[in-house]
N, C-alpha and C. Protein backbone atom coordinates (compact mmCIF):
# COMPACT_ATOMS: atom_id res chain seq x y z
N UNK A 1 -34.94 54.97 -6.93
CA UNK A 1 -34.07 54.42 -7.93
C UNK A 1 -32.62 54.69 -7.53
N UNK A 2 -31.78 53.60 -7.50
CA UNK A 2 -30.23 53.88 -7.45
C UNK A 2 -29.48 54.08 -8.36
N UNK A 3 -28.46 54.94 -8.25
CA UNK A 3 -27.88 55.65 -9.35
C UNK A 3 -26.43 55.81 -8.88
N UNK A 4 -25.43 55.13 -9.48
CA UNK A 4 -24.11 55.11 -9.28
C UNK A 4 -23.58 56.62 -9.48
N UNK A 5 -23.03 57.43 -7.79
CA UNK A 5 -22.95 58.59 -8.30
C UNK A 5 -21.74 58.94 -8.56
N UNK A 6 -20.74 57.98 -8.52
CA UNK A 6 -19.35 58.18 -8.77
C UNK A 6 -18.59 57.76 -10.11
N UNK A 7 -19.97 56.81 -10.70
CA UNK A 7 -19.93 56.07 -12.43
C UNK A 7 -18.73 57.63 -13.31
N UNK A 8 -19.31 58.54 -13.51
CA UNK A 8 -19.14 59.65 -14.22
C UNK A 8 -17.51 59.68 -13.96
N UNK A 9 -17.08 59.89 -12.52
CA UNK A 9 -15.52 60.08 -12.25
C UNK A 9 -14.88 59.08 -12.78
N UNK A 10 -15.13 57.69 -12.50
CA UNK A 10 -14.73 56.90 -12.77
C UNK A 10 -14.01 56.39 -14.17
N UNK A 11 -13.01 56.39 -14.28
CA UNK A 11 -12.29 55.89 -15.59
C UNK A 11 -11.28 55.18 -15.71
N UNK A 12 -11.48 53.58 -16.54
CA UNK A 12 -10.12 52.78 -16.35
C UNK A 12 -8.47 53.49 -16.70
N UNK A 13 -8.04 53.51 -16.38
CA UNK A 13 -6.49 53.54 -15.83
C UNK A 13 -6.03 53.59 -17.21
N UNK A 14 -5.13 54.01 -17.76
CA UNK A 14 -4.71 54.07 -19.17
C UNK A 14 -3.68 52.99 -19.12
N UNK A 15 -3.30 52.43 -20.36
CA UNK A 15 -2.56 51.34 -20.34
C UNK A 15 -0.88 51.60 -20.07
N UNK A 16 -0.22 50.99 -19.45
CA UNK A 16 1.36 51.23 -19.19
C UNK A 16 1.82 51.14 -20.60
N UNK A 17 3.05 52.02 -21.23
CA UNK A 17 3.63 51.72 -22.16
C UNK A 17 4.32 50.69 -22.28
N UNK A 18 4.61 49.90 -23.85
CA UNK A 18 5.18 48.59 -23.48
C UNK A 18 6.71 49.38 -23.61
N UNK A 19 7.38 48.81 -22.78
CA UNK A 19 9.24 48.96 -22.44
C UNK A 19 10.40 47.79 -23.11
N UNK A 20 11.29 48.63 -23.89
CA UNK A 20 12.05 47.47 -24.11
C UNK A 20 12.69 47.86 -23.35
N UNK A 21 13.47 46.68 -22.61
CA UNK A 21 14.99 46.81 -22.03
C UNK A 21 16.16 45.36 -22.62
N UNK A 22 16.97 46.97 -22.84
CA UNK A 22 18.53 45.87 -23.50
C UNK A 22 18.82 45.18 -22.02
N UNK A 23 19.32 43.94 -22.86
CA UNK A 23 19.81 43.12 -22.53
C UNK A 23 21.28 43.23 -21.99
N UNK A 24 21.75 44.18 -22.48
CA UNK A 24 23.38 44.56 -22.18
C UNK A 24 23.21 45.74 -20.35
N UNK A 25 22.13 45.86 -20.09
CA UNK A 25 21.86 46.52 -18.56
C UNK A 25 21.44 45.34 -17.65
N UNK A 26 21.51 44.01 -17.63
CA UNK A 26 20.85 43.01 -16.89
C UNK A 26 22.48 43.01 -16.24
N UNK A 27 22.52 42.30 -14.84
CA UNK A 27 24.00 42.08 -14.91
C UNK A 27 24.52 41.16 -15.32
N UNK A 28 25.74 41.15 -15.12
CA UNK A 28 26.68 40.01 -15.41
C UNK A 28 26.65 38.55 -14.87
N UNK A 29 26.12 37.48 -15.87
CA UNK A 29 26.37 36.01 -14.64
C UNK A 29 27.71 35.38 -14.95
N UNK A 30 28.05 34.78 -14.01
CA UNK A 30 29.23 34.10 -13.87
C UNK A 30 28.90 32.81 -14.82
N UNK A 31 30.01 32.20 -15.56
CA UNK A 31 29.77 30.98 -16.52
C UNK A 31 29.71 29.88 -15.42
N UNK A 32 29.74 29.67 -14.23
CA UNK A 32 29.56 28.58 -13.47
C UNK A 32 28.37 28.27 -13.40
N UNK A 33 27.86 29.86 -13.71
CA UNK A 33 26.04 30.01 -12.47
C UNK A 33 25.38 29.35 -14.00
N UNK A 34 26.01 30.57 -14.88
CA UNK A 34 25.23 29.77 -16.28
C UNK A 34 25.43 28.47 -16.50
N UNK A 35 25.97 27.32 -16.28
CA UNK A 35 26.19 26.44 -16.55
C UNK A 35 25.34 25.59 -15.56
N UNK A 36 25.39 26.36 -14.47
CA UNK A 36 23.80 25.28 -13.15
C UNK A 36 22.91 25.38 -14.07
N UNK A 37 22.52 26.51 -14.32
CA UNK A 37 21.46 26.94 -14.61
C UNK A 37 20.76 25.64 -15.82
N UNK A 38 21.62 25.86 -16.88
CA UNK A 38 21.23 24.87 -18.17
C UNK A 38 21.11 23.65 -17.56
N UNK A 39 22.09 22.84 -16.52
CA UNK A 39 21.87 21.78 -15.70
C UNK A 39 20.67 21.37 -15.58
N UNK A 40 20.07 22.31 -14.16
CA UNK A 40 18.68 22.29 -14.14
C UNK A 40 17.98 22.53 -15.08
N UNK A 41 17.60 23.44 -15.84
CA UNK A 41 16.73 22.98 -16.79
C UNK A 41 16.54 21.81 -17.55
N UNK A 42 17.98 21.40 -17.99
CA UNK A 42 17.90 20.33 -18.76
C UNK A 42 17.66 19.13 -17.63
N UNK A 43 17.69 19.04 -16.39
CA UNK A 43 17.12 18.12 -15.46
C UNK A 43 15.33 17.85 -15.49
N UNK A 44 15.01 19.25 -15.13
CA UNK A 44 13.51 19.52 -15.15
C UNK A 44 13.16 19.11 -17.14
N UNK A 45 13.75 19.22 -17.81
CA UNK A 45 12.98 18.79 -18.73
C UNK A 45 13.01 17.38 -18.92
N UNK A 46 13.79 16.79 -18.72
CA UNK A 46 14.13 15.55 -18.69
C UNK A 46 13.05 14.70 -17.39
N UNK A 47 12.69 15.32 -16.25
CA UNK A 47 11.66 14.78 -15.35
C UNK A 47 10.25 15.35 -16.35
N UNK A 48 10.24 15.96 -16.92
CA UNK A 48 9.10 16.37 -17.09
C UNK A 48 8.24 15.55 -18.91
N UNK A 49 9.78 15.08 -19.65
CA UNK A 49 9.23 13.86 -20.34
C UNK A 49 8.97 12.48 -19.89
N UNK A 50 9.76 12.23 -18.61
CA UNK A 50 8.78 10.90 -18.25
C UNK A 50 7.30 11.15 -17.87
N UNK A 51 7.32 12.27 -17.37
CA UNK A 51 5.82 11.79 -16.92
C UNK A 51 4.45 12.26 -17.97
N UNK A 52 5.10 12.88 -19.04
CA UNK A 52 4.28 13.39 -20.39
C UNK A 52 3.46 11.96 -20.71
N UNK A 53 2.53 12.17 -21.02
CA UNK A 53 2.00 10.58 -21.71
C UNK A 53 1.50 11.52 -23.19
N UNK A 54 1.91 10.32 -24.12
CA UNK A 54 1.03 10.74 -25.43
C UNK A 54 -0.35 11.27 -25.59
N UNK A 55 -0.58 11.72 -26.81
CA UNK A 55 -1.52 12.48 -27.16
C UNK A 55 -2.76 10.73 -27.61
N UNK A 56 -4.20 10.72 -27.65
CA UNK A 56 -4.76 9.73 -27.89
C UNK A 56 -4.57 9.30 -29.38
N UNK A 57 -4.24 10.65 -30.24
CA UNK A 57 -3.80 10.60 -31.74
C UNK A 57 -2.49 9.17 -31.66
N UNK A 58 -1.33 10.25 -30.89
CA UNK A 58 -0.27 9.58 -30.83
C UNK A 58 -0.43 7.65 -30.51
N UNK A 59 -1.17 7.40 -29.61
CA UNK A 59 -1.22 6.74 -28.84
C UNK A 59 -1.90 5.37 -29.92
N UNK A 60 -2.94 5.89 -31.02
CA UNK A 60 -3.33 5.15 -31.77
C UNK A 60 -4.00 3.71 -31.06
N UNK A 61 -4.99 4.04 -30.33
CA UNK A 61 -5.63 2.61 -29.60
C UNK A 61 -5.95 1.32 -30.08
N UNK A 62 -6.59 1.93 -30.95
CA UNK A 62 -7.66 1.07 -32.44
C UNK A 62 -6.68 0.49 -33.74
N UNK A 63 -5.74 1.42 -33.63
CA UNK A 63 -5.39 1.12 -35.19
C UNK A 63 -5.73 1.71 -35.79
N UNK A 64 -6.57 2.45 -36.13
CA UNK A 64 -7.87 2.99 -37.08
C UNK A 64 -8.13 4.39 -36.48
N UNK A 65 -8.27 4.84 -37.62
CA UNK A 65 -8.87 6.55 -37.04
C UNK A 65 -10.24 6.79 -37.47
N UNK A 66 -11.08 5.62 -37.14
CA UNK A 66 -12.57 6.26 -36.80
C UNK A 66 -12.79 4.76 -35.92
């Protein structure tokens, strides 16, 4: 019969504490960089509603919901 002989030692890892960190220790961005930044995003969201297609709800095929 096999018998895990290391089962006994064995014990999951205790969980990491959760950490806040302020926001006032991140560094400093420059208002240029912040201002790419919103750019792109607001680019990527803007590519990313054309290619969204409606929901089949939305889309209403039938007319009718049954």
């Amino acid at each position: 019969m096999f018998r895990h002989r290391f089962r006994q030692t064995m014990t999951p890892p205790p969980n990491p504490p959760f950490v806040l960190f302020p926001l006032g220790h991140l560094p400093p961005v420059a208002p240029a960089q912040w201002l790419y930044q919103q750019a792109l995003y607001q680019w990527a969201f803007a590519q990313a509603q054309q290619v969204v297609r409606p929901s089949i709800v939305e889309r209403d095929l039938l007319g009718v919901w049954n």
